[in-house]
N, C-alpha and C. Protein backbone atom coordinates (compact mmCIF):
# COMPACT_ATOMS: atom_id res chain seq x y z
N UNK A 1 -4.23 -17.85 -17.07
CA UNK A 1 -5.52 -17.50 -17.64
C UNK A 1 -5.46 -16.02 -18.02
N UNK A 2 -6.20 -15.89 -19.14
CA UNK A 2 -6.18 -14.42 -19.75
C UNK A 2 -7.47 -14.09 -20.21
N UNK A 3 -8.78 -13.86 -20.00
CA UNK A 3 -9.87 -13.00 -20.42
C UNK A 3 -9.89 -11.90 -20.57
N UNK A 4 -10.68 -11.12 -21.52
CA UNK A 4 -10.81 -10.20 -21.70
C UNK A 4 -12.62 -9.76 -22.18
N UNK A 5 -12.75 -8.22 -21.98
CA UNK A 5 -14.06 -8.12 -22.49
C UNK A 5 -13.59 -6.44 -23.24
N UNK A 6 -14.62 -6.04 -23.29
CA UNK A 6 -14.47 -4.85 -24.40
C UNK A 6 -14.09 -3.76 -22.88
N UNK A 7 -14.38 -3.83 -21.48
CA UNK A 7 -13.89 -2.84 -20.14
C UNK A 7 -12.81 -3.77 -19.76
N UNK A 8 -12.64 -4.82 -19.10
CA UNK A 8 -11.87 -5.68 -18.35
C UNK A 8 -11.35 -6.33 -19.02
N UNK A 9 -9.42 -7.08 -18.21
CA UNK A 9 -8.71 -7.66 -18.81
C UNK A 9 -8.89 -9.18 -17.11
N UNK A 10 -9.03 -10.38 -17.08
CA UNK A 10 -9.33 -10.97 -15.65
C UNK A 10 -7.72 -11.68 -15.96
N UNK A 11 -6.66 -11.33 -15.38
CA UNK A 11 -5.47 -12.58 -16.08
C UNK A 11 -4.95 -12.75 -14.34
N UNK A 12 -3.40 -13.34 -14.76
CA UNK A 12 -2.71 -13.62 -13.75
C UNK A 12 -2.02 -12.95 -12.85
N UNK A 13 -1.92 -12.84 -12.06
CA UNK A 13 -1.11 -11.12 -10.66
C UNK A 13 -0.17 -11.22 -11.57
N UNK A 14 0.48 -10.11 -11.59
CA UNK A 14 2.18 -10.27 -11.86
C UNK A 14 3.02 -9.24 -11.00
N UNK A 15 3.96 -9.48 -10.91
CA UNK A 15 5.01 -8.81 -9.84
C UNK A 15 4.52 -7.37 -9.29
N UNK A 16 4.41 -6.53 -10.48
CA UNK A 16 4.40 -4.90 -10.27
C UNK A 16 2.78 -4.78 -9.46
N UNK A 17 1.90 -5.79 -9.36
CA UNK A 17 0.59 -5.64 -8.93
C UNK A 17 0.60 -5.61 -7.27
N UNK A 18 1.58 -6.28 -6.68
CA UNK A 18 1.41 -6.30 -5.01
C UNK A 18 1.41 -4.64 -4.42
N UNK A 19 1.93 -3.53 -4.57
CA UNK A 19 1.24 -2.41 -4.12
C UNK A 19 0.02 -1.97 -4.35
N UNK A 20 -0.67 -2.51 -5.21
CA UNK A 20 -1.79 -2.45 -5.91
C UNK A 20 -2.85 -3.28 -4.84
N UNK A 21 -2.44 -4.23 -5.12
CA UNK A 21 -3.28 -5.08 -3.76
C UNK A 21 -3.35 -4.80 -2.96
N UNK A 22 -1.72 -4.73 -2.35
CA UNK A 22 -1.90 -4.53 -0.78
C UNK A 22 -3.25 -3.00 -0.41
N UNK A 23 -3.11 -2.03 -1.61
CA UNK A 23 -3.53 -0.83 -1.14
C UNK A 23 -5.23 -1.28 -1.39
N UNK A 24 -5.19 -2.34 -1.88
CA UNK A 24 -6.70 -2.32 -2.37
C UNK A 24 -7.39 -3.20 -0.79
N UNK A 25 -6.72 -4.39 -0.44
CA UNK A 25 -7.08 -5.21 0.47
C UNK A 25 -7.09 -4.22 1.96
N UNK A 26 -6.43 -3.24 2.21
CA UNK A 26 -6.13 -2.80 3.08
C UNK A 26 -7.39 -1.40 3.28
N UNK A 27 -8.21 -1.57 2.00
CA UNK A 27 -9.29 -0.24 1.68
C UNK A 27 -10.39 -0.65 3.16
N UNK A 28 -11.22 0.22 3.51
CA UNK A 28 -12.49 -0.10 4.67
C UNK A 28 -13.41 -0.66 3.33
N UNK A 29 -13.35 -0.61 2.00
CA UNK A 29 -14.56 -1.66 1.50
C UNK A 29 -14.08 -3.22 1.65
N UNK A 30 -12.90 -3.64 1.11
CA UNK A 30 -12.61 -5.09 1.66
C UNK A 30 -12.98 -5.56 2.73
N UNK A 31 -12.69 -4.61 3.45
CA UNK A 31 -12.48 -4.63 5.37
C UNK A 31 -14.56 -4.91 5.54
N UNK A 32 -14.93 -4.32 4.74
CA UNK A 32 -16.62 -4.45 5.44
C UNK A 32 -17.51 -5.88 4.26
N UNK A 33 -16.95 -5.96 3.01
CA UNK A 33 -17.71 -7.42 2.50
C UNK A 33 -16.85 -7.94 2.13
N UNK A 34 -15.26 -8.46 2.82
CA UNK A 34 -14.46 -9.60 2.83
C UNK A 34 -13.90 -9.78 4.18
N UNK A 35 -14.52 -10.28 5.32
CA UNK A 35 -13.87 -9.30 6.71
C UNK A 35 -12.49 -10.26 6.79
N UNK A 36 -11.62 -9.79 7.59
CA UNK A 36 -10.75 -10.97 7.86
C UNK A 36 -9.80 -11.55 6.21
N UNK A 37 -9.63 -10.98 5.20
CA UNK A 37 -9.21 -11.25 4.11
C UNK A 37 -7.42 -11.25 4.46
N UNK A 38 -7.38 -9.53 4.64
CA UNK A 38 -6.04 -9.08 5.04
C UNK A 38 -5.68 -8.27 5.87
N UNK A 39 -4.99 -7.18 6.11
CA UNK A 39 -4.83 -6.34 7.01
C UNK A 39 -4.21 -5.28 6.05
N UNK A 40 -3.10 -5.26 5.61
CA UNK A 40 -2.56 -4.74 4.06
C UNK A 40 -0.92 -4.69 4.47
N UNK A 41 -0.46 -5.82 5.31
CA UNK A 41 0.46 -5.45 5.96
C UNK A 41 1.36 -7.21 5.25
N UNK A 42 2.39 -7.72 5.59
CA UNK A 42 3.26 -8.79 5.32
C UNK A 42 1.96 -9.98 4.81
N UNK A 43 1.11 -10.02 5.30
CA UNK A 43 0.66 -11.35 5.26
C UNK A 43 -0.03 -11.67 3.93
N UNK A 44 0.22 -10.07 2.90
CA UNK A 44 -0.33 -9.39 2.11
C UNK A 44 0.98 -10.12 0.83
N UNK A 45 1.89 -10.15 1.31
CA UNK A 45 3.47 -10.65 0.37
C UNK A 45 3.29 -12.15 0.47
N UNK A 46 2.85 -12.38 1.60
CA UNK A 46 3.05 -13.99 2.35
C UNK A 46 2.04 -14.77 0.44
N UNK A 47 0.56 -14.10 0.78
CA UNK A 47 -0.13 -14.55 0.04
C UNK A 47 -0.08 -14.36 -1.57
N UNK A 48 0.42 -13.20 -1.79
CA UNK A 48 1.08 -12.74 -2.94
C UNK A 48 1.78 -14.20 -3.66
N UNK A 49 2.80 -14.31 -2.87
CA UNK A 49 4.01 -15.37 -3.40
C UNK A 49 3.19 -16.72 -3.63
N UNK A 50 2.28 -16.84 -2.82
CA UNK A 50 1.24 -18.26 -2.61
C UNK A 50 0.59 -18.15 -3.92
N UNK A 51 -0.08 -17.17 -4.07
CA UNK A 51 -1.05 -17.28 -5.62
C UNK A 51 -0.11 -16.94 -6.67
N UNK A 52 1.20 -16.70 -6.89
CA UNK A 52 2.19 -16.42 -7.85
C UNK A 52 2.63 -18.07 -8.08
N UNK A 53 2.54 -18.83 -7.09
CA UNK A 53 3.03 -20.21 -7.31
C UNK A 53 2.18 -21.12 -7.42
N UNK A 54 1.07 -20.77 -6.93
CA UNK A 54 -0.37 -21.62 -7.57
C UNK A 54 -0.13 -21.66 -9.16
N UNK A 55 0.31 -20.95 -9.19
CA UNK A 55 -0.16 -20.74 -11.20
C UNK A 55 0.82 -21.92 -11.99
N UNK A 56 1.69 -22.16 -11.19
CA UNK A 56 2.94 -23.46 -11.73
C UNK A 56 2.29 -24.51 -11.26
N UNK A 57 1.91 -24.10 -10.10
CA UNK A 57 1.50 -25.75 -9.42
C UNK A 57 0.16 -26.26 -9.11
N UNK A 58 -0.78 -25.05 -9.68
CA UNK A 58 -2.06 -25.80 -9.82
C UNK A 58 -2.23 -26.46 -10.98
N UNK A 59 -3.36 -27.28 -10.83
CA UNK A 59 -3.84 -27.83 -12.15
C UNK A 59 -4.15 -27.38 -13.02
N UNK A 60 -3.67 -26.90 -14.26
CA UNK A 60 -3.32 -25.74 -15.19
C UNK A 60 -4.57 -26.44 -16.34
N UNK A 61 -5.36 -27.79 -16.16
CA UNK A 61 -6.30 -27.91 -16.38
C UNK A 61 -7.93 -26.75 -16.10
N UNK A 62 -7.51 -27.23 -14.78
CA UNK A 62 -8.86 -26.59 -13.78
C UNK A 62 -8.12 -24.83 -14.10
N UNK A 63 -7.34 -24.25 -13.66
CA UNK A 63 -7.20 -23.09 -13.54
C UNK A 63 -7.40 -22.41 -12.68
N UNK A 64 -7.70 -23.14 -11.43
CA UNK A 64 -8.73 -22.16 -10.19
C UNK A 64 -7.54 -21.63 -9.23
N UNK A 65 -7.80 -20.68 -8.83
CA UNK A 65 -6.81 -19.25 -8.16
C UNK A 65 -7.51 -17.95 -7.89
N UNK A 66 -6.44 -17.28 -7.99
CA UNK A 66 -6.66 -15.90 -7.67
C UNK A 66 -6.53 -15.20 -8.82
N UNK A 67 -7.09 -14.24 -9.29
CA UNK A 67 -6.31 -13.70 -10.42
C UNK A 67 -6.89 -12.16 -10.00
N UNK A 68 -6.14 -11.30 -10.90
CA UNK A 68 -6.11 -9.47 -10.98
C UNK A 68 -7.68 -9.25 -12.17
N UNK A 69 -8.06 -8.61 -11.75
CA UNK A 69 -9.58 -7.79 -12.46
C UNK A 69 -8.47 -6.19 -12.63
N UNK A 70 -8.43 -5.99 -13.79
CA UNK A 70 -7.81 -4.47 -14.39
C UNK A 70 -8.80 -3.47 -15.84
N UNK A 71 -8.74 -2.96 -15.59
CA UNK A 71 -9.30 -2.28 -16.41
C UNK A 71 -8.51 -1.85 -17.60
N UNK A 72 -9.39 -2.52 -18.86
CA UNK A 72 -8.94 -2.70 -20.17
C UNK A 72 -7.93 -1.32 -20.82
N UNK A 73 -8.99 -0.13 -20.51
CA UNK A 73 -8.21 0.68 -21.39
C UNK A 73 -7.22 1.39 -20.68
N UNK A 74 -6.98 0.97 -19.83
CA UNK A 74 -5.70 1.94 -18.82
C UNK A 74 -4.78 0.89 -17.87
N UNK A 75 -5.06 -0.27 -17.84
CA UNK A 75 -4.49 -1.30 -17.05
C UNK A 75 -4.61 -1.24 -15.50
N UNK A 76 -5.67 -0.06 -15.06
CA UNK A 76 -5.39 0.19 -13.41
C UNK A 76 -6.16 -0.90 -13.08
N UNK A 77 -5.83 -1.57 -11.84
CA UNK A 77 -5.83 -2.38 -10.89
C UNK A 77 -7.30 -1.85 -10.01
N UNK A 78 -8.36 -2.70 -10.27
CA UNK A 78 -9.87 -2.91 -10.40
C UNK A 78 -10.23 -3.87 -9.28
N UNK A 79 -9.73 -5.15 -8.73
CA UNK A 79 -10.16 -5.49 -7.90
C UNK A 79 -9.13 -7.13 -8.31
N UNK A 80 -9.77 -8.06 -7.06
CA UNK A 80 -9.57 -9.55 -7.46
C UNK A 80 -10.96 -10.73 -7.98
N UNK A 81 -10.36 -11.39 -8.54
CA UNK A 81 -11.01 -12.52 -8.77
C UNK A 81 -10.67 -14.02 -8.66
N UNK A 82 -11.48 -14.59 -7.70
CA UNK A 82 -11.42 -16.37 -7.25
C UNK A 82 -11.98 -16.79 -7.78
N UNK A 83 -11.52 -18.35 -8.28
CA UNK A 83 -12.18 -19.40 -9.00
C UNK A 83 -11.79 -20.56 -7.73
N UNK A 84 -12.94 -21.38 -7.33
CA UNK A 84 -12.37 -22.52 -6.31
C UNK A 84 -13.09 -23.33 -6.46
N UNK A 85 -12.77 -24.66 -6.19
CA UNK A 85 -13.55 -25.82 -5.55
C UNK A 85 -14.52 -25.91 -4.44
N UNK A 86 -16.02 -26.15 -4.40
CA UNK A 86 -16.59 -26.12 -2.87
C UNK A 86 -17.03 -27.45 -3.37
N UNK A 87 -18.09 -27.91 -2.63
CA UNK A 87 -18.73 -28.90 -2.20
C UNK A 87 -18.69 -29.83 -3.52
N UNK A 88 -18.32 -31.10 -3.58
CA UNK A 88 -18.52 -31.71 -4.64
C UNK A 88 -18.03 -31.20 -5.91
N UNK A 89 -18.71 -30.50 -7.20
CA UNK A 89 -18.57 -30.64 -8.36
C UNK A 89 -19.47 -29.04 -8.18
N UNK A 90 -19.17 -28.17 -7.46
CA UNK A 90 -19.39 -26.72 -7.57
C UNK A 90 -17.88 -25.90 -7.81
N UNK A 91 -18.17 -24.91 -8.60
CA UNK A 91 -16.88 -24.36 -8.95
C UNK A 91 -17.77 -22.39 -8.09
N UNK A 92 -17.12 -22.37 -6.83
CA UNK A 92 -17.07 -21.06 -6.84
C UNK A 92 -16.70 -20.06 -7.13
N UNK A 93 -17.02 -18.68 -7.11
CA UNK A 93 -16.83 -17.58 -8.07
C UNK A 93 -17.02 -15.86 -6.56
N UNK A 94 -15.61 -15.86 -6.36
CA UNK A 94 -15.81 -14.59 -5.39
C UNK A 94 -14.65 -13.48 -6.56
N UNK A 95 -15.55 -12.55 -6.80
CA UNK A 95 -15.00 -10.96 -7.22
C UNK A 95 -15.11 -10.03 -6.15
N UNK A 96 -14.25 -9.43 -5.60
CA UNK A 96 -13.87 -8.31 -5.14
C UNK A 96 -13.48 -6.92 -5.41
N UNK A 97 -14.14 -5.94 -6.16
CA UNK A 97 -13.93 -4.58 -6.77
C UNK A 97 -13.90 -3.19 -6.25
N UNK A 98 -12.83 -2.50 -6.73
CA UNK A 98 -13.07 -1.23 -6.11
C UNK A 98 -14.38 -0.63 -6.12
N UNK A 99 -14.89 -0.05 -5.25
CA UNK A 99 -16.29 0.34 -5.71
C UNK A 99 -16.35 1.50 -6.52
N UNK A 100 -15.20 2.25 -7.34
CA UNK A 100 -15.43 3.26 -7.72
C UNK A 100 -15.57 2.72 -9.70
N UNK A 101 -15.43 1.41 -9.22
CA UNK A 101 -15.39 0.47 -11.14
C UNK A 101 -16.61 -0.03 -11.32
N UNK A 102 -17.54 -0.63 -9.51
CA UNK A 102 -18.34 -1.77 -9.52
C UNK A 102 -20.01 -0.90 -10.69
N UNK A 103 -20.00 0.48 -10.43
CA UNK A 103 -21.38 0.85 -11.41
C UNK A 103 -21.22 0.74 -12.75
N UNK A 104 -19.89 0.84 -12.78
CA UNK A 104 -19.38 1.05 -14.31
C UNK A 104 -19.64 0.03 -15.24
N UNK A 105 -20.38 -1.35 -14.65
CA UNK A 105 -20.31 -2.64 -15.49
C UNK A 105 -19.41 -3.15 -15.42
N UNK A 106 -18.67 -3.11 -14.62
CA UNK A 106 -17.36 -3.78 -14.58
C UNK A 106 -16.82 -5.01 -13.89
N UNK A 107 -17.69 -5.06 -12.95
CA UNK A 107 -18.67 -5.97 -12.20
C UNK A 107 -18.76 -7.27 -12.70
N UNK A 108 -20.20 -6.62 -13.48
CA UNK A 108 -21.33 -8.01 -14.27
C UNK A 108 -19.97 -8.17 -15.34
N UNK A 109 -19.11 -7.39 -15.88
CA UNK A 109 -18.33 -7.93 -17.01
C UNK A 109 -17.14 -9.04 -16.65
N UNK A 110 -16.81 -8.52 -15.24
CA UNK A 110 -16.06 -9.81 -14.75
C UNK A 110 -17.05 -10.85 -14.61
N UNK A 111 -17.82 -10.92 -13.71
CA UNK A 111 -18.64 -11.95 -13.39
C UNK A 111 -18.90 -13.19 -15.00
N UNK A 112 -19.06 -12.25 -15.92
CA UNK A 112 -19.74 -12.81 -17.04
C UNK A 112 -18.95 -13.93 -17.56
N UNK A 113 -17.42 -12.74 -18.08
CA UNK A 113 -16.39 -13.07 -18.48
C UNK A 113 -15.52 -14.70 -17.85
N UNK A 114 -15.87 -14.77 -16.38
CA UNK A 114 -15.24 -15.68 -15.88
C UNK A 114 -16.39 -16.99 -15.93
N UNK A 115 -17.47 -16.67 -15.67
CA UNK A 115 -18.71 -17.64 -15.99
C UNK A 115 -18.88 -18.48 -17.60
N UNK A 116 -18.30 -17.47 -18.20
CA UNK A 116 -18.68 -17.78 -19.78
C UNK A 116 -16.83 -19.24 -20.10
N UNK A 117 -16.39 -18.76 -19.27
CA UNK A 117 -14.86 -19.52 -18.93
C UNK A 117 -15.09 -20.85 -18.84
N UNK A 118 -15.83 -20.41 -17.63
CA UNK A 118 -16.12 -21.78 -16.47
C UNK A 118 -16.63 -23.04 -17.35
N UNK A 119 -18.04 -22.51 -18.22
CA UNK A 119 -19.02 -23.58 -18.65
C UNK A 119 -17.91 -23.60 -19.95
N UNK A 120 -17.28 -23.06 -20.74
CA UNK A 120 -16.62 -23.60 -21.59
C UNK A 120 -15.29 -24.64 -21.05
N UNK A 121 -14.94 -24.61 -20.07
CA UNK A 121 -13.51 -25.80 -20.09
C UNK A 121 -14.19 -26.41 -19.06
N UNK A 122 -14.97 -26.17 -17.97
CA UNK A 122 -15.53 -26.95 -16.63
C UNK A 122 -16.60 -28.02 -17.07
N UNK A 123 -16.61 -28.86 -18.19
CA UNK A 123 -18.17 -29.45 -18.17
C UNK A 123 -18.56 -30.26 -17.27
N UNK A 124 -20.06 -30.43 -17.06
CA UNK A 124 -20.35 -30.78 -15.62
C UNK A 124 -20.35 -30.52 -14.39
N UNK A 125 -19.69 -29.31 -14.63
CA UNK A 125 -19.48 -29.13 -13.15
C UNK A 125 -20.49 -27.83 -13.14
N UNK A 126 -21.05 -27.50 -11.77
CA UNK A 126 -22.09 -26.38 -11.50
C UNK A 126 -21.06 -25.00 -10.85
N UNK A 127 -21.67 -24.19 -11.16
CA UNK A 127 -21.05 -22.48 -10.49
C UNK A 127 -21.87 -21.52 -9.69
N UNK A 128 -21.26 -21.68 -8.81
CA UNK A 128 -22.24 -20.49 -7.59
C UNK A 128 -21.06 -19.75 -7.32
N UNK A 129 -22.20 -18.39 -7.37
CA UNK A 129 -21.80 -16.96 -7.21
C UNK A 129 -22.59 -16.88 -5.53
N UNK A 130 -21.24 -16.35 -4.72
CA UNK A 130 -22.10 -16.20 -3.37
C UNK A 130 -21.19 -15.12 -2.95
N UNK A 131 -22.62 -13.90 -2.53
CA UNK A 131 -22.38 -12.51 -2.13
C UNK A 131 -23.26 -12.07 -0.74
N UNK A 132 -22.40 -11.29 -0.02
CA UNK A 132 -23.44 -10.86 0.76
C UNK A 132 -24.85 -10.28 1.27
N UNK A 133 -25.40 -10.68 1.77
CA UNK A 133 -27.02 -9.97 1.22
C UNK A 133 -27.23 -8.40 1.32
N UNK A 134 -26.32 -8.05 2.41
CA UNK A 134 -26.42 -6.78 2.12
C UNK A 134 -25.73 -5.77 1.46
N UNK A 135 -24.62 -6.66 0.28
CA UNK A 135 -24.36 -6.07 -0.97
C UNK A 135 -24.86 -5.90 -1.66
N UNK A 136 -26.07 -4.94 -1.95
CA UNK A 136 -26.86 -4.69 -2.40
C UNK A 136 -26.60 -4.57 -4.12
N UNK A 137 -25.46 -3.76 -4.48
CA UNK A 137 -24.60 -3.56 -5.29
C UNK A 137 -24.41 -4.52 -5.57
N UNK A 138 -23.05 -5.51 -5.39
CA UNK A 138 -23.02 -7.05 -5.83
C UNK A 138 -24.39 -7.91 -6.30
N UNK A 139 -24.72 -7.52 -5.72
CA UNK A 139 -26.50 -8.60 -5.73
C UNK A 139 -26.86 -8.37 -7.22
N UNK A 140 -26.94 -6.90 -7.81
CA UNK A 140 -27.48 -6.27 -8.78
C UNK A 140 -26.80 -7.01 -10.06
N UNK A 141 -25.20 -6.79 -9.62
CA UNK A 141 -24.65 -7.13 -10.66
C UNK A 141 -24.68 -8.86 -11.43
N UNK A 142 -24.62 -9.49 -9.57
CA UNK A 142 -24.75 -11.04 -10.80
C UNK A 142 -26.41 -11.09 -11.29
N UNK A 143 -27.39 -10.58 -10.41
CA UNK A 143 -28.44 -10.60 -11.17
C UNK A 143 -28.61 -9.53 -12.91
N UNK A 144 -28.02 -8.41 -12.95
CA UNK A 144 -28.31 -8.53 -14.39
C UNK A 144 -27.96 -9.60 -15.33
N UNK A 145 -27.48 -10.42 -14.87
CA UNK A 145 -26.79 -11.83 -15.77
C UNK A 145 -27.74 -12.50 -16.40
N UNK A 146 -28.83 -12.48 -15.19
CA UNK A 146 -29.85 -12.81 -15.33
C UNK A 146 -30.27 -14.54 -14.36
N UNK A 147 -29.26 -14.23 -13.61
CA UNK A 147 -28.91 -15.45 -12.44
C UNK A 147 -30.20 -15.18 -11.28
N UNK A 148 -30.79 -16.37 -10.66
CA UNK A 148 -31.75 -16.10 -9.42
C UNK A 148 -31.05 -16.51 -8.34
N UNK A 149 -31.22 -16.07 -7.47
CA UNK A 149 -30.95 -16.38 -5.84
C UNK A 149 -31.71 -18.05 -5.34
N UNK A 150 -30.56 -18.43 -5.38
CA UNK A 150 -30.95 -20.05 -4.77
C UNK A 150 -31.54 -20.53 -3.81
N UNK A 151 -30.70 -19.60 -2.89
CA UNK A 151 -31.05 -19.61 -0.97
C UNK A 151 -29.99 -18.84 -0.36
N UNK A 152 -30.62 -18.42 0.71
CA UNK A 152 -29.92 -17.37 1.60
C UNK A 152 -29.91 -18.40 2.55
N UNK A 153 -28.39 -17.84 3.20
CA UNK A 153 -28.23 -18.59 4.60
C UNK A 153 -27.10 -17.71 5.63
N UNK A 154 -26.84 -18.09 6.50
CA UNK A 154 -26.52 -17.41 7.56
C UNK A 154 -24.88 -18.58 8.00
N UNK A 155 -23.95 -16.94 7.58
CA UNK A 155 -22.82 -17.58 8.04
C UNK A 155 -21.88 -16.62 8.88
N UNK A 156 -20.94 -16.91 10.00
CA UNK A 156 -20.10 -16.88 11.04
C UNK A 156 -21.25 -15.79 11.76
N UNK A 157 -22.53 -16.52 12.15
CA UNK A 157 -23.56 -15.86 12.66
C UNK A 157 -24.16 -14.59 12.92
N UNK A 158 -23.54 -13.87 11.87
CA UNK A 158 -23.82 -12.10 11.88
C UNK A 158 -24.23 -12.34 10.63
N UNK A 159 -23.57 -12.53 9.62
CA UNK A 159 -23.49 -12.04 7.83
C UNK A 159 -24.73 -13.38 7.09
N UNK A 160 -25.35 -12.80 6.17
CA UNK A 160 -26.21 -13.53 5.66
C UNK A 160 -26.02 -13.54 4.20
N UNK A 161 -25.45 -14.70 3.76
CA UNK A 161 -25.14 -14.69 1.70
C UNK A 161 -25.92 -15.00 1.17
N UNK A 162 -26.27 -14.60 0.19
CA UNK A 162 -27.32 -15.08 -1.23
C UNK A 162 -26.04 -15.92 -2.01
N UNK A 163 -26.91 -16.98 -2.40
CA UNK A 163 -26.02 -17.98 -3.25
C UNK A 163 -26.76 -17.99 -4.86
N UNK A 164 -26.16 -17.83 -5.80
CA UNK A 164 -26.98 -17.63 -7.10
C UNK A 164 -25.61 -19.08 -7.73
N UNK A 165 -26.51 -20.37 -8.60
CA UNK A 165 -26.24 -21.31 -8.98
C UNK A 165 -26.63 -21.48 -10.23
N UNK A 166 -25.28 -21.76 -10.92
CA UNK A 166 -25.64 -22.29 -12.62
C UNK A 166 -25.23 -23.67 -13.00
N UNK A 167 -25.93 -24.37 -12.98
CA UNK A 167 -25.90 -25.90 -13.55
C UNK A 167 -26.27 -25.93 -15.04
């Protein structure tokens, strides 16, 4: 997969990107709204090689993975982006960004970019965006989309997500 917008490029990891990651997964922002993701240490390569081989061996229909969020006019390494399967015939949508890109629009331009994806090759199927509630920041961004908050609920009994759904 290859998107693009007039800030962001959303495509596939490629080799030279794992220091990039590791340094990004290993930041205290991952560490506080992705807990438990990584550490920034081997398990960081382990998963690397896993989403490098998803891309052969997933369903190159569906497309759903991991992919690199980079920034268009310089190629630096911006954050990640998931496309997955949940419940039934929902296609989830988790972005992860440096926060020094997320005011910049860079954000809502991934978010958009991969949404505008989804409803073009996914038909039928619904997309929820689910962020933490007290990403206040995140929150902003899928709402300029112009997306509403579905329902909040309470998960691994501390953290509380807003779920925003497009059918």
């Amino acid at each position: 997969m290859y998107l693009e917008t007039d800030k962001i490029i959303v495509r596939e990891f490629i080799s030279s990107d794992v220091v990039e990651l590791k340094r990004f997964l290993s930041s205290g922002y991952v560490a506080k709204w992705m807990p438990g993701w990584f550490d920034g240490g081997d398990s960081v390569d382990e998963w690397f090689v896993e989403i490098i081989n998803d891309y052969s061996d997933n369903n190159q229909e569906n497309k759903f993975g991991c992919y690199a969020v980079v920034k268009k006019s310089s190629g630096i390494f911006m954050g990640c982006a998931e496309c997955m399967m949940n419940d039934g015939d929902i296609i989830g949508i988790t972005i992860c960004m440096n926060p020094d890109y997320i005011d910049c629009g860079h954000l809502t331009d991934a978010y958009k970019v991969l949404i505008d994806y989804l409803l073009r090759t996914q038909s039928g199927k619904a997309i929820e965006i689910i962020s933490q509630a007290e990403n206040i920041i995140e929150s902003k961004a899928v709402e300029k989309l112009g997306l509403l908050l579905t329902k909040a609920n309470q998960i691994e009994e501390v953290k509380t997500f807003n779920h925003y759904l497009i059918t």
